[in-house]
PDB file of N, CA and C in Angstrom:
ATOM      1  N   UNK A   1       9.681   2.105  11.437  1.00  0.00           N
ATOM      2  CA  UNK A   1      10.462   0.926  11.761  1.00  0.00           C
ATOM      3  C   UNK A   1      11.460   0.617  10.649  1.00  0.00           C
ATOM      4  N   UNK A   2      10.961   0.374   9.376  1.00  0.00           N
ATOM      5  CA  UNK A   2      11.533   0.212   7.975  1.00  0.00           C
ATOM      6  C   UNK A   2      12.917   1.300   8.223  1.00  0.00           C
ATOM      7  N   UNK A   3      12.673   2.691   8.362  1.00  0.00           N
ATOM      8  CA  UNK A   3      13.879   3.386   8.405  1.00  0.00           C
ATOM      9  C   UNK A   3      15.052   3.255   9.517  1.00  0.00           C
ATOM     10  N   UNK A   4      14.434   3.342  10.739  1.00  0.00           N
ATOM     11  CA  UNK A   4      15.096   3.083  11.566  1.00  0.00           C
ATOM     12  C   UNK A   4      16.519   1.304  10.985  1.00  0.00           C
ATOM     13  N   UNK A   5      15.328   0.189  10.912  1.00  0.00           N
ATOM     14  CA  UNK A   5      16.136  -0.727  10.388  1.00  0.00           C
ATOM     15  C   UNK A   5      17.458  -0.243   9.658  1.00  0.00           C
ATOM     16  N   UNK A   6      17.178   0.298   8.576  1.00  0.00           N
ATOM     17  CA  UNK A   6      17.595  -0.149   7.340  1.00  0.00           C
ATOM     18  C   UNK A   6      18.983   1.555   8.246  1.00  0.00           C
ATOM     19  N   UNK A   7      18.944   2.582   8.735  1.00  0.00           N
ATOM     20  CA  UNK A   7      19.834   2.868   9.338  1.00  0.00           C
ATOM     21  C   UNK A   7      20.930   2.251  10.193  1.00  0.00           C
ATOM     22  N   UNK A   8      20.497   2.065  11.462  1.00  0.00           N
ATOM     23  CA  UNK A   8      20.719   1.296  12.056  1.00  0.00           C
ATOM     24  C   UNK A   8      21.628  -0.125  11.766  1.00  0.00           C
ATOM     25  N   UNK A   9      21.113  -1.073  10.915  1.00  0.00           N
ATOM     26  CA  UNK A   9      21.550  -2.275  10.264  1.00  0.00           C
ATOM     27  C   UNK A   9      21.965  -2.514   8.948  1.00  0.00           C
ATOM     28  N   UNK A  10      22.019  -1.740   7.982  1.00  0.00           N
ATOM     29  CA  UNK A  10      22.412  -1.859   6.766  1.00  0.00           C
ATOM     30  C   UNK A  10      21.428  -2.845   6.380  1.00  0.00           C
ATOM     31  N   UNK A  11      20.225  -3.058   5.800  1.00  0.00           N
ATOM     32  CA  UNK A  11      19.673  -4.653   5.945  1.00  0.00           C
ATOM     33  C   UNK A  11      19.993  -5.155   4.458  1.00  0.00           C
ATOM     34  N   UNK A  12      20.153  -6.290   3.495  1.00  0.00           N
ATOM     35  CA  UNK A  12      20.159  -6.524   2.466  1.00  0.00           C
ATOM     36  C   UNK A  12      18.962  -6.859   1.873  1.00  0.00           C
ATOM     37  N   UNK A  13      18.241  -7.149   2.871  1.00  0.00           N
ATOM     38  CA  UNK A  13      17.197  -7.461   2.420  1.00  0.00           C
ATOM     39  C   UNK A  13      15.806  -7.406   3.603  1.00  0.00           C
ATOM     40  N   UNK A  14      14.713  -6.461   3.784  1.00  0.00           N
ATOM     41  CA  UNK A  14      13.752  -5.823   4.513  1.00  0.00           C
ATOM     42  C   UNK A  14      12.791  -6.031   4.143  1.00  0.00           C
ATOM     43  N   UNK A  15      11.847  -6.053   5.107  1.00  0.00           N
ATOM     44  CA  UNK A  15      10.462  -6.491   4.903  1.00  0.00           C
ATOM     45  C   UNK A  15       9.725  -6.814   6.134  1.00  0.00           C
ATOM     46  N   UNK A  16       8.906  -5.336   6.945  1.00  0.00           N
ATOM     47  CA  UNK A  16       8.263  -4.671   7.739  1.00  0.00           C
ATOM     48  C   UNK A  16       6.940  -5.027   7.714  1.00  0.00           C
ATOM     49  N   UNK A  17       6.243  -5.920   8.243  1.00  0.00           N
ATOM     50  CA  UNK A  17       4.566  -5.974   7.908  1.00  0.00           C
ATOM     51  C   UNK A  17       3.961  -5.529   9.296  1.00  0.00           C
ATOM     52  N   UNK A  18       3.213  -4.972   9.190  1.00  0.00           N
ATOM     53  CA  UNK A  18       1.917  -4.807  10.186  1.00  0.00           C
ATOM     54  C   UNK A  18       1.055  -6.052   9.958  1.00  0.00           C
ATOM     55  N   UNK A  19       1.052  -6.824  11.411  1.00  0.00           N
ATOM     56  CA  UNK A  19       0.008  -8.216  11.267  1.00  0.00           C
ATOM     57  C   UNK A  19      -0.658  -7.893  12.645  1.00  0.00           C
ATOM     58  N   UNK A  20      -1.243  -6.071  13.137  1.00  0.00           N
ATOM     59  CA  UNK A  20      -2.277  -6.144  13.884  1.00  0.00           C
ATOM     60  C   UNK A  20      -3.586  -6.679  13.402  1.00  0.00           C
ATOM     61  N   UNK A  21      -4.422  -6.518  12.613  1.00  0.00           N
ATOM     62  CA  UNK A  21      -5.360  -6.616  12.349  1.00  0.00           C
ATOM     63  C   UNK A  21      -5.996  -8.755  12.452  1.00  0.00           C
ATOM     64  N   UNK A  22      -4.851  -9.237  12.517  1.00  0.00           N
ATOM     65  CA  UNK A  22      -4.699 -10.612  13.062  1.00  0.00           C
ATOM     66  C   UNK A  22      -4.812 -11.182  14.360  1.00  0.00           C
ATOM     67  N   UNK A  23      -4.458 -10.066  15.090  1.00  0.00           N
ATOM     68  CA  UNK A  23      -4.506 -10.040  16.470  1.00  0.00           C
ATOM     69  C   UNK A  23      -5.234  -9.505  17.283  1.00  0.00           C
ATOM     70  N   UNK A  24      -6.522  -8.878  16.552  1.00  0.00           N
ATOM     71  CA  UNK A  24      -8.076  -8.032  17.722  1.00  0.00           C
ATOM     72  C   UNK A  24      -7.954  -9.458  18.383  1.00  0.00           C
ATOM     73  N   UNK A  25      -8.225  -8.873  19.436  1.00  0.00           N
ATOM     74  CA  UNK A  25      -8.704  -9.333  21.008  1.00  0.00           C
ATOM     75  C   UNK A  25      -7.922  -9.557  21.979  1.00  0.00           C
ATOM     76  N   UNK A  26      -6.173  -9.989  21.404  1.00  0.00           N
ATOM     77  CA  UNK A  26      -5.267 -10.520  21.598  1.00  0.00           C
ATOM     78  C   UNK A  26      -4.539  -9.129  22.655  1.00  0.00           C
ATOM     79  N   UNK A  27      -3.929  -9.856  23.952  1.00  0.00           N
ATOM     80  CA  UNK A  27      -3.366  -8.811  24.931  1.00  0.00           C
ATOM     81  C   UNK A  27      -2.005  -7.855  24.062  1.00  0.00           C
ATOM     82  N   UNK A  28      -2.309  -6.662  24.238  1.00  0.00           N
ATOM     83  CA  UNK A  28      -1.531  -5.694  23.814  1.00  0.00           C
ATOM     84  C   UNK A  28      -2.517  -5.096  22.291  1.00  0.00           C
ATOM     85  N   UNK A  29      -3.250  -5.741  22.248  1.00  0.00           N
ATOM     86  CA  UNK A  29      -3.698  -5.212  20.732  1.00  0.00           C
ATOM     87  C   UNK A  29      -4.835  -3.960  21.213  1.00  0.00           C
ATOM     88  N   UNK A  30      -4.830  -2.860  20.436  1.00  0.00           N
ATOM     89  CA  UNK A  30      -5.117  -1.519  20.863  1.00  0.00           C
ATOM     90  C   UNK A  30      -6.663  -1.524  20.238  1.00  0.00           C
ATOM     91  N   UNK A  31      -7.339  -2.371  19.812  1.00  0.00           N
ATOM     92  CA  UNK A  31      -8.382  -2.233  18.955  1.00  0.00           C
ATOM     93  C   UNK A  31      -8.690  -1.202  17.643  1.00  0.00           C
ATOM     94  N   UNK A  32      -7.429  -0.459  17.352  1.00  0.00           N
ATOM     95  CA  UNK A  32      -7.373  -0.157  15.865  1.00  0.00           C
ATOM     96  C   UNK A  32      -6.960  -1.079  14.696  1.00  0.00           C
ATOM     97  N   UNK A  33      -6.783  -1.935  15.293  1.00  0.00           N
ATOM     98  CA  UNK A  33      -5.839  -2.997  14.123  1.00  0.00           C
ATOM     99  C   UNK A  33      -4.844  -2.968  13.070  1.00  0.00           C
ATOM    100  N   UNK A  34      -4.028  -2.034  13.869  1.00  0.00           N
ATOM    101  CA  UNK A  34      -2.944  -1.664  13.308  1.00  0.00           C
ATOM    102  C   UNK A  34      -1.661  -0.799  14.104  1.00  0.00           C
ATOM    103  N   UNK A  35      -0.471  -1.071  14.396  1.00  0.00           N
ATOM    104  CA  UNK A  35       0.718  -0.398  15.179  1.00  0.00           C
ATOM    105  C   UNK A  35       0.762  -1.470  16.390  1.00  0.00           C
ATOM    106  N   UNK A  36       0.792  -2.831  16.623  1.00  0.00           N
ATOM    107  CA  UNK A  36       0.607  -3.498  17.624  1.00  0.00           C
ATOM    108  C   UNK A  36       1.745  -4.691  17.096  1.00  0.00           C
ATOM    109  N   UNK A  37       1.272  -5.287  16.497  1.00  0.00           N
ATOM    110  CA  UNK A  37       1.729  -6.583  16.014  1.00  0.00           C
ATOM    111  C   UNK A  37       2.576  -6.887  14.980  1.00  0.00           C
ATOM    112  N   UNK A  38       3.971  -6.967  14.882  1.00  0.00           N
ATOM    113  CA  UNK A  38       4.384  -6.548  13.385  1.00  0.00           C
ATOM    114  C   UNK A  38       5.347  -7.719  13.194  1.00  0.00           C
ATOM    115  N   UNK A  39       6.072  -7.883  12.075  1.00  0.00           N
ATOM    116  CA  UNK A  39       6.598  -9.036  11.411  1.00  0.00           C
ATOM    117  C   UNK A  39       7.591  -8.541  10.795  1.00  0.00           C
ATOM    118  N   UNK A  40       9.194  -9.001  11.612  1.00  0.00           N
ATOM    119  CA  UNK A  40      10.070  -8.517  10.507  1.00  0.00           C
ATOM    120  C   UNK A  40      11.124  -9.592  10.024  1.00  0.00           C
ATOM    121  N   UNK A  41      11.312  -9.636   8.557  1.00  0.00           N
ATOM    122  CA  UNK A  41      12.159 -10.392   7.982  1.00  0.00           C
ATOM    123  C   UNK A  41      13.304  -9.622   7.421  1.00  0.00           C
ATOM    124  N   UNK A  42      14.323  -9.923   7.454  1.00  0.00           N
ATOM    125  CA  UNK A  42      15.226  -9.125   7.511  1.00  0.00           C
ATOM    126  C   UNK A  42      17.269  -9.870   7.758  1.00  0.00           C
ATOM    127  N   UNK A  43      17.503  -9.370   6.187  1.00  0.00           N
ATOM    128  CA  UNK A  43      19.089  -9.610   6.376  1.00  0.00           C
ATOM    129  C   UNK A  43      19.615  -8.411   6.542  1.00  0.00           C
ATOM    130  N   UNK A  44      21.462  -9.075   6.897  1.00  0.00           N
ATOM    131  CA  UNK A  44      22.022  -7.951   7.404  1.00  0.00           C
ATOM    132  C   UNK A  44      23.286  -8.785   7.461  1.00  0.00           C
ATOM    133  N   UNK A  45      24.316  -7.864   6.895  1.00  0.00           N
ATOM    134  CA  UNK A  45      26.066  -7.974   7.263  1.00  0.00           C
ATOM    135  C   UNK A  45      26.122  -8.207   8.808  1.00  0.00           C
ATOM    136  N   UNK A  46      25.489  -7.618   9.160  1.00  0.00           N
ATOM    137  CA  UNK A  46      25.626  -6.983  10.847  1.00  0.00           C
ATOM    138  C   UNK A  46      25.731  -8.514  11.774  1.00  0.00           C
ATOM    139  N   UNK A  47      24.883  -9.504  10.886  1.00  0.00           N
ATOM    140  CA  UNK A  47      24.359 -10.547  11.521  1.00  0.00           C
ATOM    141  C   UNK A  47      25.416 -11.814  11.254  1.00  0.00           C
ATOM    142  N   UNK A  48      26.278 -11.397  10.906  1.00  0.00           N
ATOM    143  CA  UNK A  48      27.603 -12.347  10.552  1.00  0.00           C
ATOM    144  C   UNK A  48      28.298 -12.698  11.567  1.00  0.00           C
ATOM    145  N   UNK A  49      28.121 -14.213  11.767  1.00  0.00           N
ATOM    146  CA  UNK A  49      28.839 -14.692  12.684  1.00  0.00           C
ATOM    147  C   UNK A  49      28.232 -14.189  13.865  1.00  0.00           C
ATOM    148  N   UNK A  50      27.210 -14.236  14.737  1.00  0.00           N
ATOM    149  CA  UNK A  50      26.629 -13.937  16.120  1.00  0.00           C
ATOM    150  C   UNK A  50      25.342 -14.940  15.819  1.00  0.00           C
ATOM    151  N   UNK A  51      25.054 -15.301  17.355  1.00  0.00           N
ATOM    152  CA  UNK A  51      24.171 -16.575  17.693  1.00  0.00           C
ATOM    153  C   UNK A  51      22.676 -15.442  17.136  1.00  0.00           C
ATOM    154  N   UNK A  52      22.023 -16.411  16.776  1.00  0.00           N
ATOM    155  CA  UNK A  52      20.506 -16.544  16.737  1.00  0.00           C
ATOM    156  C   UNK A  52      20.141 -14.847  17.613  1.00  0.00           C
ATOM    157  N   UNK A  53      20.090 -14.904  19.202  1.00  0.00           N
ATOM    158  CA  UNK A  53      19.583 -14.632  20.226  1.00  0.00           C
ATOM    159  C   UNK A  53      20.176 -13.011  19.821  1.00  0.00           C
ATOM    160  N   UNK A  54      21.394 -12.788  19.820  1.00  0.00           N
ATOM    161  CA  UNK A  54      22.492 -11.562  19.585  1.00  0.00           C
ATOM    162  C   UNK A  54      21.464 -11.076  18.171  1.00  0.00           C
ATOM    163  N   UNK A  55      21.388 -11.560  17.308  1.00  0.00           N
ATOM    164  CA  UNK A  55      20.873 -10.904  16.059  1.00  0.00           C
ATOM    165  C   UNK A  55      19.510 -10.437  16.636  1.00  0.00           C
ATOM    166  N   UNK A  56      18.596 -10.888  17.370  1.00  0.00           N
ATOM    167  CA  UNK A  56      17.438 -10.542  17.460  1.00  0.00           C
ATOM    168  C   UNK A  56      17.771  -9.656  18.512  1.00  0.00           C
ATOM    169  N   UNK A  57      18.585  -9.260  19.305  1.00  0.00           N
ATOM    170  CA  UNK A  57      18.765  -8.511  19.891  1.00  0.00           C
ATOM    171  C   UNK A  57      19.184  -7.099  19.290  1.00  0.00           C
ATOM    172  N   UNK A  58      19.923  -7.150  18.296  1.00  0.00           N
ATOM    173  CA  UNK A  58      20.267  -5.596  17.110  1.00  0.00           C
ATOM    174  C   UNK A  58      19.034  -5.696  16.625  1.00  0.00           C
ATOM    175  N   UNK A  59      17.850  -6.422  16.290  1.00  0.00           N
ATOM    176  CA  UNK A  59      16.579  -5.681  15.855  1.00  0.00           C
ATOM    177  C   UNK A  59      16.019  -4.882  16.795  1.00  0.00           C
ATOM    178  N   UNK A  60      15.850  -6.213  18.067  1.00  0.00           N
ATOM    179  CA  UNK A  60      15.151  -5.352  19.155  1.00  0.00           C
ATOM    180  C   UNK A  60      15.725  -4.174  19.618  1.00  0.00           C
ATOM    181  N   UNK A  61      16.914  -3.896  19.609  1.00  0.00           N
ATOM    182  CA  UNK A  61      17.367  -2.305  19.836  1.00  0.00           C
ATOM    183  C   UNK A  61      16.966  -1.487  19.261  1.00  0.00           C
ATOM    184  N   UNK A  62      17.317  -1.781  18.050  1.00  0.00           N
ATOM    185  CA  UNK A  62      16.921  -0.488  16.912  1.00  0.00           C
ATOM    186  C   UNK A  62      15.685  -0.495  16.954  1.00  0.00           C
ATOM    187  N   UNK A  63      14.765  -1.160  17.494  1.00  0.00           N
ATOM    188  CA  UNK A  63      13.154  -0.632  17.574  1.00  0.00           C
ATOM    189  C   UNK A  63      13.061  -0.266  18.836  1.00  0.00           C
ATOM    190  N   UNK A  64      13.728   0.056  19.642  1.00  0.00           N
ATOM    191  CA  UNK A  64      13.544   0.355  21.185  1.00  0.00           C
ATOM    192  C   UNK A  64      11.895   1.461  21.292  1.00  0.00           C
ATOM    193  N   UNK A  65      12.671   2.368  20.084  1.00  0.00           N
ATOM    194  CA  UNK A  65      11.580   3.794  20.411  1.00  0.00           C
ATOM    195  C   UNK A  65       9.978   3.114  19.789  1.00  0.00           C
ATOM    196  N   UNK A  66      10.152   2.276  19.280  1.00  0.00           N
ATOM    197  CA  UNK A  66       8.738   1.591  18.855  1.00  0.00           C
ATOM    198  C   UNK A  66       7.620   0.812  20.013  1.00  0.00           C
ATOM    199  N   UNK A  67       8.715   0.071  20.248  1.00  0.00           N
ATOM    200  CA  UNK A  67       8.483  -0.651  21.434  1.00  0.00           C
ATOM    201  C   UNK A  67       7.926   0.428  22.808  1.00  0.00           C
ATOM    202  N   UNK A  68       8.570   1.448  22.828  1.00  0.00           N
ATOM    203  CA  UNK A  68       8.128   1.964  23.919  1.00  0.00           C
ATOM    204  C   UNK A  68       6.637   2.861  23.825  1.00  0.00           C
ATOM    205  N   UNK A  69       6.909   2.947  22.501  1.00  0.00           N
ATOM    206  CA  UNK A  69       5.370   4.135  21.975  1.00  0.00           C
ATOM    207  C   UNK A  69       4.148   2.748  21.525  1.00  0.00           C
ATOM    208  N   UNK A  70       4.530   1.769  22.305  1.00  0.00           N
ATOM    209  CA  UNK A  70       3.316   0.519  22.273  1.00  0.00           C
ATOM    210  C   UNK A  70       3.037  -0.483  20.923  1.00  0.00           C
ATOM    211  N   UNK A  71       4.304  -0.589  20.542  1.00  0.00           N
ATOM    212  CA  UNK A  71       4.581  -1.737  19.384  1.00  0.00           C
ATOM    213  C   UNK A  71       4.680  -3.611  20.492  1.00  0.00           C
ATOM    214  N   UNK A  72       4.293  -4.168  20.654  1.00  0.00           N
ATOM    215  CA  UNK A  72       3.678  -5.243  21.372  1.00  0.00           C
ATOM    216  C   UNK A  72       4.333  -6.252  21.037  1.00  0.00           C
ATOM    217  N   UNK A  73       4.613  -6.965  19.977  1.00  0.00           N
ATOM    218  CA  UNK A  73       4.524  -8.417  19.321  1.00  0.00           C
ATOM    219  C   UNK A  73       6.044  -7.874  18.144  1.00  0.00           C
ATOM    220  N   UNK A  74       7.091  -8.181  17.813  1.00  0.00           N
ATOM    221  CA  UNK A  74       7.762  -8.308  16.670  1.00  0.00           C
ATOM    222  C   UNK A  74       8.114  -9.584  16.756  1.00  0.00           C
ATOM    223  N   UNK A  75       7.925 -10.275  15.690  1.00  0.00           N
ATOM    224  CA  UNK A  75       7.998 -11.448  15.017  1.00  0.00           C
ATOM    225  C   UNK A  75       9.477 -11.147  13.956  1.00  0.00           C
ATOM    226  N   UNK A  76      10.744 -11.897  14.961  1.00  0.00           N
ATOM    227  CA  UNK A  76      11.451 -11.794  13.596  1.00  0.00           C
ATOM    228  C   UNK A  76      11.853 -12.703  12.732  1.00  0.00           C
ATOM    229  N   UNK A  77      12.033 -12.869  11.644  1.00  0.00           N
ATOM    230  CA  UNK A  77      12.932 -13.545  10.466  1.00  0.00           C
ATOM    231  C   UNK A  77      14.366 -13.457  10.157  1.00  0.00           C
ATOM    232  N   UNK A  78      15.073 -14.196  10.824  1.00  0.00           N
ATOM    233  CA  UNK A  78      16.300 -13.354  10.452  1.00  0.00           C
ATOM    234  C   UNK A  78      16.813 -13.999   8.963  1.00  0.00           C
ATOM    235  N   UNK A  79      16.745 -14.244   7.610  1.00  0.00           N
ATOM    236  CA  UNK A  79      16.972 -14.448   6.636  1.00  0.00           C
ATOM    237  C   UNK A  79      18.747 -14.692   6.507  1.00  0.00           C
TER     238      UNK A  79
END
């Protein structure tokens, strides 16, 4: 995810957490407690001047391939 970002978005500032292990029991959580639930905070040039909704939308792209291989929950920060 971290790489993809930081391609993708130039970020100035990144910071990728895994917060499955917070979420056993919780729908989408795989019972390994970990690759489910994640947390991203994250600046970016990219994010200059576009609403709220548009910025979380260039994260959610650039994680498309995450999302589809069963990443569940991103929590973002846009800093």
């Amino acid at each position: 995810m971290e790489r993809s970002l930081r391609t993708t978005l130039t970020p100035t500032t990144l910071q990728v957490l895994d917060e499955s292990h917070l979420h056993a029991g919780h729908p989408g959580a795989n019972g390994t407690g970990f690759g489910t639930h994640f947390r991203v905070r994250i600046a970016s040039p990219s994010f200059t001047g576009l609403a709220r909704v548009r910025q979380h939308r260039l994260v959610y792209d650039a994680l498309q391939e995450f999302i589809d291989r069963g990443a569940h929950a991103i929590a973002i920060e846009i800093l």
